[in-house]
N, C-alpha and C. Protein backbone atom coordinates (compact mmCIF):
# COMPACT_ATOMS: atom_id res chain seq x y z
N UNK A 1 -11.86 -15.19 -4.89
CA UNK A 1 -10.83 -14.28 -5.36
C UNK A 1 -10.96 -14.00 -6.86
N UNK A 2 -12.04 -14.30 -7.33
CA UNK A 2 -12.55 -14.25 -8.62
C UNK A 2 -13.42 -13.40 -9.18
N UNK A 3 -13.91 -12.24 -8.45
CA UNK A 3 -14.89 -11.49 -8.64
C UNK A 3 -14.37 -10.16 -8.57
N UNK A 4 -13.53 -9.60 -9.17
CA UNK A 4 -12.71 -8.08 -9.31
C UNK A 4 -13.49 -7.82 -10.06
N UNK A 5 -13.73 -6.37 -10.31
CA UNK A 5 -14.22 -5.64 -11.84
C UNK A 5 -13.03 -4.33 -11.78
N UNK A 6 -12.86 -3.68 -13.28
CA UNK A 6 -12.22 -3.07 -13.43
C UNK A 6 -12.75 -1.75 -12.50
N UNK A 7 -11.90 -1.00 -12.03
CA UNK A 7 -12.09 0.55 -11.56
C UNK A 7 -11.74 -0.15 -10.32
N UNK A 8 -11.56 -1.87 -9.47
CA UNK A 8 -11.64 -1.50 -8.14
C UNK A 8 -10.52 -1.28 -7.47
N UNK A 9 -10.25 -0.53 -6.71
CA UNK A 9 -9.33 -0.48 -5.83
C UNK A 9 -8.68 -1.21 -5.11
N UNK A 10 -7.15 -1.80 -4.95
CA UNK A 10 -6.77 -2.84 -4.27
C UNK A 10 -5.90 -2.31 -2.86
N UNK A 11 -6.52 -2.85 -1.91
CA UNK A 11 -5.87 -2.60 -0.74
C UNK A 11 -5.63 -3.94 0.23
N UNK A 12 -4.63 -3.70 1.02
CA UNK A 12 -3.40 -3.95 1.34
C UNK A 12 -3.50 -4.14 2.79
N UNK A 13 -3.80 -5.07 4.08
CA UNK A 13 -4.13 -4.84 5.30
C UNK A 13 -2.61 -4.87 6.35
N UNK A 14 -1.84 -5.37 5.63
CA UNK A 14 -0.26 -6.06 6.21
C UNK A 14 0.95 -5.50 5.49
N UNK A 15 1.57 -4.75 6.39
CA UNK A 15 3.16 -4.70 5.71
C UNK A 15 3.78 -6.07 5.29
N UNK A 16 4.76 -6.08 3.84
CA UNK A 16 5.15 -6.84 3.91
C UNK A 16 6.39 -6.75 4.23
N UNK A 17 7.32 -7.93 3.93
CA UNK A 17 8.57 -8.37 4.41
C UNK A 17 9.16 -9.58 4.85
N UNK A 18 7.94 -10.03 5.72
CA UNK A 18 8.37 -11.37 6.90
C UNK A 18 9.21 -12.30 6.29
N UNK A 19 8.97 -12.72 4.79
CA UNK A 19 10.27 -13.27 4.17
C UNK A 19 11.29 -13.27 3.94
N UNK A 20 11.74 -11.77 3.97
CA UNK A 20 13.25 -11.60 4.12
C UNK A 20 13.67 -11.33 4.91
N UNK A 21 12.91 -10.58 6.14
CA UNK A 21 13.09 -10.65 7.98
C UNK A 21 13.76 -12.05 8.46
N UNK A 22 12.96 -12.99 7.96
CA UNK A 22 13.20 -13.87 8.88
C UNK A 22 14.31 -14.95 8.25
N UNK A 23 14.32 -14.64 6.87
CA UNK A 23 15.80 -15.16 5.84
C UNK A 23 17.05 -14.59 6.84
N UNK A 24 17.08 -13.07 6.53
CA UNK A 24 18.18 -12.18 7.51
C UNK A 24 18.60 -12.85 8.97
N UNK A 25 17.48 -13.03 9.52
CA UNK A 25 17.90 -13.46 11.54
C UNK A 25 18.32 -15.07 11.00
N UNK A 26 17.66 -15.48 10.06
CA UNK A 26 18.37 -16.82 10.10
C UNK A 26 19.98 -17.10 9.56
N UNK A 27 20.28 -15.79 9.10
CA UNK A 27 21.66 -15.78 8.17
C UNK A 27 22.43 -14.52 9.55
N UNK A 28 22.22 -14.99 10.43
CA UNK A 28 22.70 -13.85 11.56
C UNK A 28 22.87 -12.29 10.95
N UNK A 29 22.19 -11.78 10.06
CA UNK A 29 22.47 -10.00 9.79
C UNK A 29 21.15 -9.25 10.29
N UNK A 30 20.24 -9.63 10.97
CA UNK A 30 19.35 -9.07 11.99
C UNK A 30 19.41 -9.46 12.92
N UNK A 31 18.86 -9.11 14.44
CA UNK A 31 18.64 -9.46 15.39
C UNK A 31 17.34 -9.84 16.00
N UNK A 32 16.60 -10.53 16.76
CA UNK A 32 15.63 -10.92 17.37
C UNK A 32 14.82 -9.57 17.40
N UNK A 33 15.67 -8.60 18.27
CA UNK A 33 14.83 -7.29 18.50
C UNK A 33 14.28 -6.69 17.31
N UNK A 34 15.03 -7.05 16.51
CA UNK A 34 15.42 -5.79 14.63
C UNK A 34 13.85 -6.78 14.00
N UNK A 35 13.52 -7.56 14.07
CA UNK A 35 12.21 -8.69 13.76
C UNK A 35 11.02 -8.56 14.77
N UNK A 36 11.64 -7.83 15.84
CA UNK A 36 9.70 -7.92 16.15
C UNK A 36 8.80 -7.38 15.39
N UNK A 37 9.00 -6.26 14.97
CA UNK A 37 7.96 -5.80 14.52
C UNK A 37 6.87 -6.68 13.23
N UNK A 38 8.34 -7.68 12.55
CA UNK A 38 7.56 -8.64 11.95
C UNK A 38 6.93 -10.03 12.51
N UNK A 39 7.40 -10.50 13.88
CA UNK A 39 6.75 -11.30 14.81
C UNK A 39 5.70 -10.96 14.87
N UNK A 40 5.26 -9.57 15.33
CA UNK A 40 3.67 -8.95 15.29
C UNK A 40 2.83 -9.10 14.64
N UNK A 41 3.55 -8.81 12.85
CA UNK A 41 2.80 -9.03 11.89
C UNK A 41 2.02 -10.64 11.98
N UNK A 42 3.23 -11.32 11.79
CA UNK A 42 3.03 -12.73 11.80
C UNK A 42 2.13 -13.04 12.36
N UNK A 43 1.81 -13.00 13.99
CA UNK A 43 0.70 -13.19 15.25
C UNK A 43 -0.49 -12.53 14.84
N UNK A 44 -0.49 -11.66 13.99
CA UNK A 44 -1.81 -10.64 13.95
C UNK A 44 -2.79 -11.54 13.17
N UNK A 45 -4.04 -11.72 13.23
CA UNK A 45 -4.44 -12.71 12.65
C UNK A 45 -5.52 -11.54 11.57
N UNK A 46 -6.60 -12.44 10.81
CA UNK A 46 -6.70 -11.61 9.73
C UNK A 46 -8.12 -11.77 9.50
N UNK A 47 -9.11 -11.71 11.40
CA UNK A 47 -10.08 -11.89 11.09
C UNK A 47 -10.52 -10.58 11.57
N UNK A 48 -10.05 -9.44 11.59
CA UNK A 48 -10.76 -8.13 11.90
C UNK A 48 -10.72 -7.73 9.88
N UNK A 49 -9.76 -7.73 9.75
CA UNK A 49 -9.80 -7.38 8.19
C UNK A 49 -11.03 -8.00 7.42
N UNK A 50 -10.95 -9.45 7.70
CA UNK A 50 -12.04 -10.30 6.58
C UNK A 50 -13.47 -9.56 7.02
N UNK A 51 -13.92 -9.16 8.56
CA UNK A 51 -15.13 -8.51 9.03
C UNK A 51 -15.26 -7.35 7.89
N UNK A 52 -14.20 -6.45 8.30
CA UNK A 52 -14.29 -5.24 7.75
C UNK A 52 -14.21 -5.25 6.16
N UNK A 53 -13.53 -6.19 5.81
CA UNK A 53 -14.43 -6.73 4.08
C UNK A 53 -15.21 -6.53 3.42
N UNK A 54 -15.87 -7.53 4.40
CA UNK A 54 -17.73 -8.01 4.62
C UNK A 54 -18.24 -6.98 4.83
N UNK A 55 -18.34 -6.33 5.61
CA UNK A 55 -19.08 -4.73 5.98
C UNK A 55 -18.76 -3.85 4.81
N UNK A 56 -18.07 -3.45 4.45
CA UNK A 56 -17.89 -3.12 3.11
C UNK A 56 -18.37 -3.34 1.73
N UNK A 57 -18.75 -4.54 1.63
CA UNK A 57 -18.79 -5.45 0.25
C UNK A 57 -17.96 -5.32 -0.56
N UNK A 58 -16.96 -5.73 -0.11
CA UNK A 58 -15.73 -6.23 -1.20
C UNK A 58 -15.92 -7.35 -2.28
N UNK A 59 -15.68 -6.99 -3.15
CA UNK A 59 -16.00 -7.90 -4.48
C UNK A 59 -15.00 -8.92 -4.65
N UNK A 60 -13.90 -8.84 -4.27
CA UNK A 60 -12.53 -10.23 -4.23
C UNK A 60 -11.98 -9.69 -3.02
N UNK A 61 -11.25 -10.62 -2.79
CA UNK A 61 -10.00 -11.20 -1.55
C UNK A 61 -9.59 -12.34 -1.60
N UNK A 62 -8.06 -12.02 -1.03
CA UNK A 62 -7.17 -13.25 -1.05
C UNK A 62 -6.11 -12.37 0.06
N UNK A 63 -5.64 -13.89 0.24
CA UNK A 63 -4.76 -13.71 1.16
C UNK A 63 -3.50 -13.15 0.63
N UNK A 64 -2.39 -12.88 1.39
CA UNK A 64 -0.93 -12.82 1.07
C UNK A 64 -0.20 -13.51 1.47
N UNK A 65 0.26 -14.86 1.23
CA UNK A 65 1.02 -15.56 1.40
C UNK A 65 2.50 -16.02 0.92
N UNK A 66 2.93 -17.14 0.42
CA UNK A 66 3.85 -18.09 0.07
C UNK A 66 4.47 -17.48 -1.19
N UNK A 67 3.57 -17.35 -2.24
CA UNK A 67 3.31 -16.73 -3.23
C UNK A 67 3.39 -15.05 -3.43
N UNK A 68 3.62 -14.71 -2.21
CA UNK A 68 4.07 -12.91 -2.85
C UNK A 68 3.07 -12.59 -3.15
N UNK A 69 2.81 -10.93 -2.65
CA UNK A 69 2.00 -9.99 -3.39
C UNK A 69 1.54 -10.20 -4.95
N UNK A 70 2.33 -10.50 -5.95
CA UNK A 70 2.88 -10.55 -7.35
C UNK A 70 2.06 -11.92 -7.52
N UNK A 71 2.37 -12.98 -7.09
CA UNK A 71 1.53 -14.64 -6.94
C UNK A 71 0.20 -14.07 -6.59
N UNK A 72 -0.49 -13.79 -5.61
CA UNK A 72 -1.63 -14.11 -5.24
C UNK A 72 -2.70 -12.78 -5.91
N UNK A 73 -1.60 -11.77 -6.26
CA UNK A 73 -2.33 -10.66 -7.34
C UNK A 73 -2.91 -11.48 -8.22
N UNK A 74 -1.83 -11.76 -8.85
CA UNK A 74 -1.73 -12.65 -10.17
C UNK A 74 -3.14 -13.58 -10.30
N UNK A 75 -3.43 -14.33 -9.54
CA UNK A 75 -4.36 -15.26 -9.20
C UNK A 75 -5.36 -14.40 -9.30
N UNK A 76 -5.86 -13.63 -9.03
CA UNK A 76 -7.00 -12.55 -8.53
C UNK A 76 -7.19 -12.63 -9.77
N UNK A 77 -6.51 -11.72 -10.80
CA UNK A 77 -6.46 -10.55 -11.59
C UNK A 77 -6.74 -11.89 -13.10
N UNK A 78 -6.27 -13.26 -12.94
CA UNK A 78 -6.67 -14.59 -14.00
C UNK A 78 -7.89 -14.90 -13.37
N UNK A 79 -8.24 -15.09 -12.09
CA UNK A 79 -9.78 -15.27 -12.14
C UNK A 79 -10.90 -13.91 -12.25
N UNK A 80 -10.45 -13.25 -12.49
CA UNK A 80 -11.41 -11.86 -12.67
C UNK A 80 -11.23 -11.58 -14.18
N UNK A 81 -10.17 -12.12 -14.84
CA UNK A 81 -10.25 -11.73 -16.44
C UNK A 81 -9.75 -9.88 -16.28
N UNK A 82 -8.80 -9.55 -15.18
CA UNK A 82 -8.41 -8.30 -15.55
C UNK A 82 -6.70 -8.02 -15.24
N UNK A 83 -6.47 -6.64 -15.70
CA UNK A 83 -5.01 -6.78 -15.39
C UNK A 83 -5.28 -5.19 -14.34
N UNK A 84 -3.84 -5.38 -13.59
CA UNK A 84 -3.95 -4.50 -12.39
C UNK A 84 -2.32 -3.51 -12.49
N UNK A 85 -2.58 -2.59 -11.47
CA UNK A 85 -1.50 -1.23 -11.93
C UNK A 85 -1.21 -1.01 -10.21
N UNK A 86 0.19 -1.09 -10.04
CA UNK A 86 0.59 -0.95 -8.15
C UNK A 86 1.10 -0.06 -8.05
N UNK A 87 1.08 0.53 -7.04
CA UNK A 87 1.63 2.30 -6.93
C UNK A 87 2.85 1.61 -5.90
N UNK A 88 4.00 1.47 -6.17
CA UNK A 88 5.07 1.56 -5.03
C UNK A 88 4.96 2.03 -3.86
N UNK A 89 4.74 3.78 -3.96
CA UNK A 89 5.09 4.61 -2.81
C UNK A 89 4.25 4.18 -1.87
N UNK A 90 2.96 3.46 -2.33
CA UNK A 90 2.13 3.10 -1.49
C UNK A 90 1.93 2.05 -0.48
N UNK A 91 2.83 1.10 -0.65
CA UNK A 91 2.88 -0.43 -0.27
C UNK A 91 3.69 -0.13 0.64
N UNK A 92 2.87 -0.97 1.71
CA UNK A 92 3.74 -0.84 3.19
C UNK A 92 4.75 -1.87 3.53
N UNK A 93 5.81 -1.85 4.00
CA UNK A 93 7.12 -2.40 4.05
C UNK A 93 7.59 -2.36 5.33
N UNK A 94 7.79 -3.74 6.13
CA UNK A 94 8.65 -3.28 7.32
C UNK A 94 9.72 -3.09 7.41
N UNK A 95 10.16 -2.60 8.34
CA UNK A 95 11.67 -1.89 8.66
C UNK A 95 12.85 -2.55 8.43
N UNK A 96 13.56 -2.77 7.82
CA UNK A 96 14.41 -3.13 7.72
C UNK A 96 14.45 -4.64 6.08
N UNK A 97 12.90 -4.80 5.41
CA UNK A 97 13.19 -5.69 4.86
C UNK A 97 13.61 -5.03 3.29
N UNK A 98 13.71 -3.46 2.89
CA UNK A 98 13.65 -3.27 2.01
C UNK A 98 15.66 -2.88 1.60
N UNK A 99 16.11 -2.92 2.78
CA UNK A 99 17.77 -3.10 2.93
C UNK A 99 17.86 -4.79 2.91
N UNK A 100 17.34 -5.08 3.46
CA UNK A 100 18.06 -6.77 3.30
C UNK A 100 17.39 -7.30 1.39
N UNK A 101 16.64 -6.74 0.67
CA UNK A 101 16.07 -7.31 -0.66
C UNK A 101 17.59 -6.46 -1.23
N UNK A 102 18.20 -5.41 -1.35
CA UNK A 102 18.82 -4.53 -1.72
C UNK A 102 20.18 -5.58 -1.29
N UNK A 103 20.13 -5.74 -0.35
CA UNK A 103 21.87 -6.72 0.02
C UNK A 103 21.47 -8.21 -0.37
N UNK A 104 20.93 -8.59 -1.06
CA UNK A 104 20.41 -9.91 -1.69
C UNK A 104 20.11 -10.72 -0.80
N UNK A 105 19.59 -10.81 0.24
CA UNK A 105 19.65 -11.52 1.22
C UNK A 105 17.78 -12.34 1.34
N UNK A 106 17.82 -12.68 0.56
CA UNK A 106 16.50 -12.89 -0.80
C UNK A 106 16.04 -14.77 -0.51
N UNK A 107 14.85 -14.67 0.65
CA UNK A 107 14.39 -16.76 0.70
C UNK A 107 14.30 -17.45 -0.79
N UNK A 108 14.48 -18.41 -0.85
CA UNK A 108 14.54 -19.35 -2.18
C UNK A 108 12.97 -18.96 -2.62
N UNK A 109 12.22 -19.34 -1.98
CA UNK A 109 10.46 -19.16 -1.79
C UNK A 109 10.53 -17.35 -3.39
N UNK A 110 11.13 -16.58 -2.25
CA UNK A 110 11.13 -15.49 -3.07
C UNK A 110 11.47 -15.46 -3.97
N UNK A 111 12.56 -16.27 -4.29
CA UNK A 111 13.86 -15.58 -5.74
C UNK A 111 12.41 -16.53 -6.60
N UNK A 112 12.23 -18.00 -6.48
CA UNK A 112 11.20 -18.58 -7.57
C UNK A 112 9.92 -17.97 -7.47
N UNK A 113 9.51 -16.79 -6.64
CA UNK A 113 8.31 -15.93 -6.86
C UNK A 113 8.71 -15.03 -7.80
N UNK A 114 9.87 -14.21 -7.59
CA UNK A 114 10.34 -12.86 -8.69
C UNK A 114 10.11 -13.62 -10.27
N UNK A 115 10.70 -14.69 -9.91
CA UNK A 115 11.07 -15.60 -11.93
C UNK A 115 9.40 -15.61 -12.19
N UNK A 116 8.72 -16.52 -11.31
CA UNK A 116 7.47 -16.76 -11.90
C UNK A 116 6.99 -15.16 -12.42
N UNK A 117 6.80 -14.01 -11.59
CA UNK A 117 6.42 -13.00 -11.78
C UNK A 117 6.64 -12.19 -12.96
N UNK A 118 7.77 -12.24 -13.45
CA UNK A 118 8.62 -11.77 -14.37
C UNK A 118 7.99 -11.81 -15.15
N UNK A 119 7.38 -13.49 -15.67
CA UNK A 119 6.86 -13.44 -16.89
C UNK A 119 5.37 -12.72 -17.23
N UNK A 120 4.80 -12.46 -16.21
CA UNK A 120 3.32 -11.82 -15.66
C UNK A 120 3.34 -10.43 -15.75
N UNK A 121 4.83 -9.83 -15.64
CA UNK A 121 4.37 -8.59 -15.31
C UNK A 121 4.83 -7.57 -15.75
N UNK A 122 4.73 -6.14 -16.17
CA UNK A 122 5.68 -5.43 -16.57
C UNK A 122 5.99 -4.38 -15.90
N UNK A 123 6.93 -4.12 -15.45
CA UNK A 123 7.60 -3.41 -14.29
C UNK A 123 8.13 -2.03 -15.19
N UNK A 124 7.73 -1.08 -14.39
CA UNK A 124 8.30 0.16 -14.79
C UNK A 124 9.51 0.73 -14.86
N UNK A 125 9.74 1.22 -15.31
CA UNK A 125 11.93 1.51 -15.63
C UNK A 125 12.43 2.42 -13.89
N UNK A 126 11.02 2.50 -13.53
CA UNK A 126 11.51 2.94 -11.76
C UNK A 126 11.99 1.96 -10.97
N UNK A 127 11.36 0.62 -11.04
CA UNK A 127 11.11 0.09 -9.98
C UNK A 127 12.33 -1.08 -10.09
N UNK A 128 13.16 -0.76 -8.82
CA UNK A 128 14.23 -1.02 -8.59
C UNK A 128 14.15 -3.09 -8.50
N UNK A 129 15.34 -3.31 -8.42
CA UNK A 129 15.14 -4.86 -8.23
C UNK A 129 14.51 -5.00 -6.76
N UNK A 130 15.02 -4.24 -5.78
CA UNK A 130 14.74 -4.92 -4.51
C UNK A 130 13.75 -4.23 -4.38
N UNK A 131 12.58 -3.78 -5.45
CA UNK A 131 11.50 -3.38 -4.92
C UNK A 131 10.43 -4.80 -5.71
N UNK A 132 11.21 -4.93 -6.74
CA UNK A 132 10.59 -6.53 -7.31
C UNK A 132 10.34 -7.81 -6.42
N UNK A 133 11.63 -7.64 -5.57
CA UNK A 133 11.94 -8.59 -4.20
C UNK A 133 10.80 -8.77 -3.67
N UNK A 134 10.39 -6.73 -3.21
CA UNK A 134 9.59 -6.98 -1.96
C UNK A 134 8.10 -7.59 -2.63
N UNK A 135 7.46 -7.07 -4.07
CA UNK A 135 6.42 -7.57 -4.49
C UNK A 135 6.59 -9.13 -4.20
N UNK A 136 7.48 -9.37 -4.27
CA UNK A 136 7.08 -11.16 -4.37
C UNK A 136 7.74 -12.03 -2.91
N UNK A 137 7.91 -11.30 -2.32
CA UNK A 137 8.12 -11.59 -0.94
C UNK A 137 7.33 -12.88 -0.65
N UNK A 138 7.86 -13.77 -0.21
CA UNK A 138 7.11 -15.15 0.63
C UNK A 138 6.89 -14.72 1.90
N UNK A 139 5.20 -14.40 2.27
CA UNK A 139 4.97 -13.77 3.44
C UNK A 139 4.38 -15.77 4.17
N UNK A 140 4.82 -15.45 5.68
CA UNK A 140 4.28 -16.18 6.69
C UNK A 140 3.38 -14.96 7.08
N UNK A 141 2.08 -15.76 6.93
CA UNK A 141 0.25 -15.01 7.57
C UNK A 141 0.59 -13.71 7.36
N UNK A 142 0.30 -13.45 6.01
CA UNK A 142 0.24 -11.83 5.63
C UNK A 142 -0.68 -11.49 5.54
N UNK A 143 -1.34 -10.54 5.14
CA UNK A 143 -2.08 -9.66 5.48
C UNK A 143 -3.49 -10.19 4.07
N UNK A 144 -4.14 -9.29 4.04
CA UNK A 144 -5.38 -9.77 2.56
C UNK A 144 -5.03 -8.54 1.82
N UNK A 145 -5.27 -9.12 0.61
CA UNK A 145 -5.42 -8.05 -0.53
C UNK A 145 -6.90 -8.33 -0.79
N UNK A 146 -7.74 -6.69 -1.00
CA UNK A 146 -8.95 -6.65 -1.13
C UNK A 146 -9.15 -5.68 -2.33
N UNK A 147 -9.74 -6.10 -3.36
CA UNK A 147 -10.32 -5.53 -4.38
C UNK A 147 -11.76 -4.77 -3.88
N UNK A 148 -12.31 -3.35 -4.07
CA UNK A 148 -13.21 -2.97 -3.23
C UNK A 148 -13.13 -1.94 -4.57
N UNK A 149 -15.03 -1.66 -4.80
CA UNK A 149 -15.66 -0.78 -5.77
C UNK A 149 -14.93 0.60 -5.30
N UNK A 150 -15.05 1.60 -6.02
CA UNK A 150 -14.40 2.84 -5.63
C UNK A 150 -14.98 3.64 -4.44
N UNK A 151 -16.38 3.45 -5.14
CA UNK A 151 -17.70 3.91 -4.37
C UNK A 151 -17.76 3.72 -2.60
N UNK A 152 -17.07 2.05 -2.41
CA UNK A 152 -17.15 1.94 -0.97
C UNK A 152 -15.86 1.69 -0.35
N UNK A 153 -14.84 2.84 -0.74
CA UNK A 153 -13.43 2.52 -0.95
C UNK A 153 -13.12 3.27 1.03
N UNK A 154 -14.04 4.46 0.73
CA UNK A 154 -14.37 5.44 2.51
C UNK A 154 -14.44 4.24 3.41
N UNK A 155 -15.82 3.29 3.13
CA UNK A 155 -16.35 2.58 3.69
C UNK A 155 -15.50 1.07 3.97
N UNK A 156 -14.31 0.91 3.21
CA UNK A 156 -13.71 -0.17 3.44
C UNK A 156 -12.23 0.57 4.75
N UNK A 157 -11.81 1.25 4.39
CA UNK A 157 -10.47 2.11 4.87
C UNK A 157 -10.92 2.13 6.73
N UNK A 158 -12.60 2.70 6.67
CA UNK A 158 -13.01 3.19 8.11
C UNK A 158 -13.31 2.20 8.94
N UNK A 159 -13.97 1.39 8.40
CA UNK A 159 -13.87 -0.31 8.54
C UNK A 159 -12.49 -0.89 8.98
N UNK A 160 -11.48 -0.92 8.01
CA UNK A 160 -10.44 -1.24 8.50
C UNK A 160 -9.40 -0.45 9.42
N UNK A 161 -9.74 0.54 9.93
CA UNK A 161 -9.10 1.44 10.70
C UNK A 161 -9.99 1.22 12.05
N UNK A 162 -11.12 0.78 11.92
CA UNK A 162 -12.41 0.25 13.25
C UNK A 162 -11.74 -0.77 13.80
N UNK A 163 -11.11 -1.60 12.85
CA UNK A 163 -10.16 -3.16 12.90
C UNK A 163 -8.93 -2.92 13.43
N UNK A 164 -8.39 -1.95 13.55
CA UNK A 164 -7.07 -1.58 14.03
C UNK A 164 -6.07 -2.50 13.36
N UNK A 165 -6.08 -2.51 11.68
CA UNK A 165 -5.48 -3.46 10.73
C UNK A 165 -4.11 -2.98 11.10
N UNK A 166 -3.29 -3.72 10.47
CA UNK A 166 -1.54 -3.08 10.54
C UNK A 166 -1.60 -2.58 9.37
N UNK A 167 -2.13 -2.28 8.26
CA UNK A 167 -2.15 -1.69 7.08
C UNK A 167 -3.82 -1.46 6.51
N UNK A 168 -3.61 -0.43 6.15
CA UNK A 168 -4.75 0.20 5.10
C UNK A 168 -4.33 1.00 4.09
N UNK A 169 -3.44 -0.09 3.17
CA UNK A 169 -2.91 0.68 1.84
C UNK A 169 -3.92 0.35 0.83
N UNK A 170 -4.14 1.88 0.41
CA UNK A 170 -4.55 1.60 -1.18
C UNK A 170 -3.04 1.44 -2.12
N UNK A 171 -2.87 0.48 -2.59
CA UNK A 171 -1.42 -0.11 -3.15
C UNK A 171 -1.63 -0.04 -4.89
N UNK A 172 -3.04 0.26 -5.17
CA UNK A 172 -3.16 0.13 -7.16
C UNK A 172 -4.87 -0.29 -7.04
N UNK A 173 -4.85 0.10 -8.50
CA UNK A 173 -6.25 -0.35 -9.13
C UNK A 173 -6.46 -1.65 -10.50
């Protein structure tokens, strides 16, 4: 997860959320049904993505875990010696977790991901709190973040669309 260079493109194989999905059903304000779609996520495992990587030549990867988008960026971006830029509109979000970050309904895991983050990062005068939430979301088996040259950016997307990924966001560079 140490080998980024500047210009590459970071993409995104997994909606996130599952952290505050599954905060919500445990605080009874979702339902079983209102969470499948993040059960799915969860089950989906993350070896069609790592293929389609590899076929690619992706220069870093890491997972998305415990640590939030924002954590395991972070990690990337100190072992590569670079800093990185996230496009909001771009980052995929499941249904219902971007109302429960908005009604505070926020895992412990998360709230000490946002603090750690805080100090890492500088957030644009757009980007709402519960969109801070979702960056640092404590995902159960999320998806990979892949740093990929620009050049084989076609070649990573078609790859991961061969993979039938749950996400192929380009999310920042």
């Amino acid at each position: 997860n140490a080998a980024g260079r500047a210009g590459d493109f970071l993409v995104l194989t997994k909606p996130l959320g599952t952290g505050l999905l599954t905060t919500a059903l445990k605080r009874d304000r979702l339902t079983e049904a209102d969470i499948t779609p993040a059960i799915g996520v969860m089950r989906t495992l993350n070896a069609g993505a790592a293929r389609a990587a590899r076929a690619a030549g992706v220069r870093a990867a890491t997972d998305v875990t415990g640590f939030g988008l924002l954590g395991h960026l972070g990690n990337m971006l100190a072992g590569s010696n670079l800093a990185a830029e996230l496009w909001m509109e771009n980052l995929p979000v499941l249904e219902h977790a971007r109302q429960m970050a908005d009604e505070g309904l926020v895992p412990g895991g998360t709230a000490r991901n946002v603090a750690a983050a805080s100090a890492l990062t500088t957030f644009g005068a757009d980007v709402t709190p519960a969109e801070r939430i979702l960056l640092a979301d404590a995902q159960t088996s999320g998806g990979l973040l892949l740093a990929v040259n620009p050049e084989r950016l076609g070649d990573l997307l078609a790859a991961l669309e061969a993979e039938r990924t749950l996400a192929r966001a380009v999310v920042g560079r």
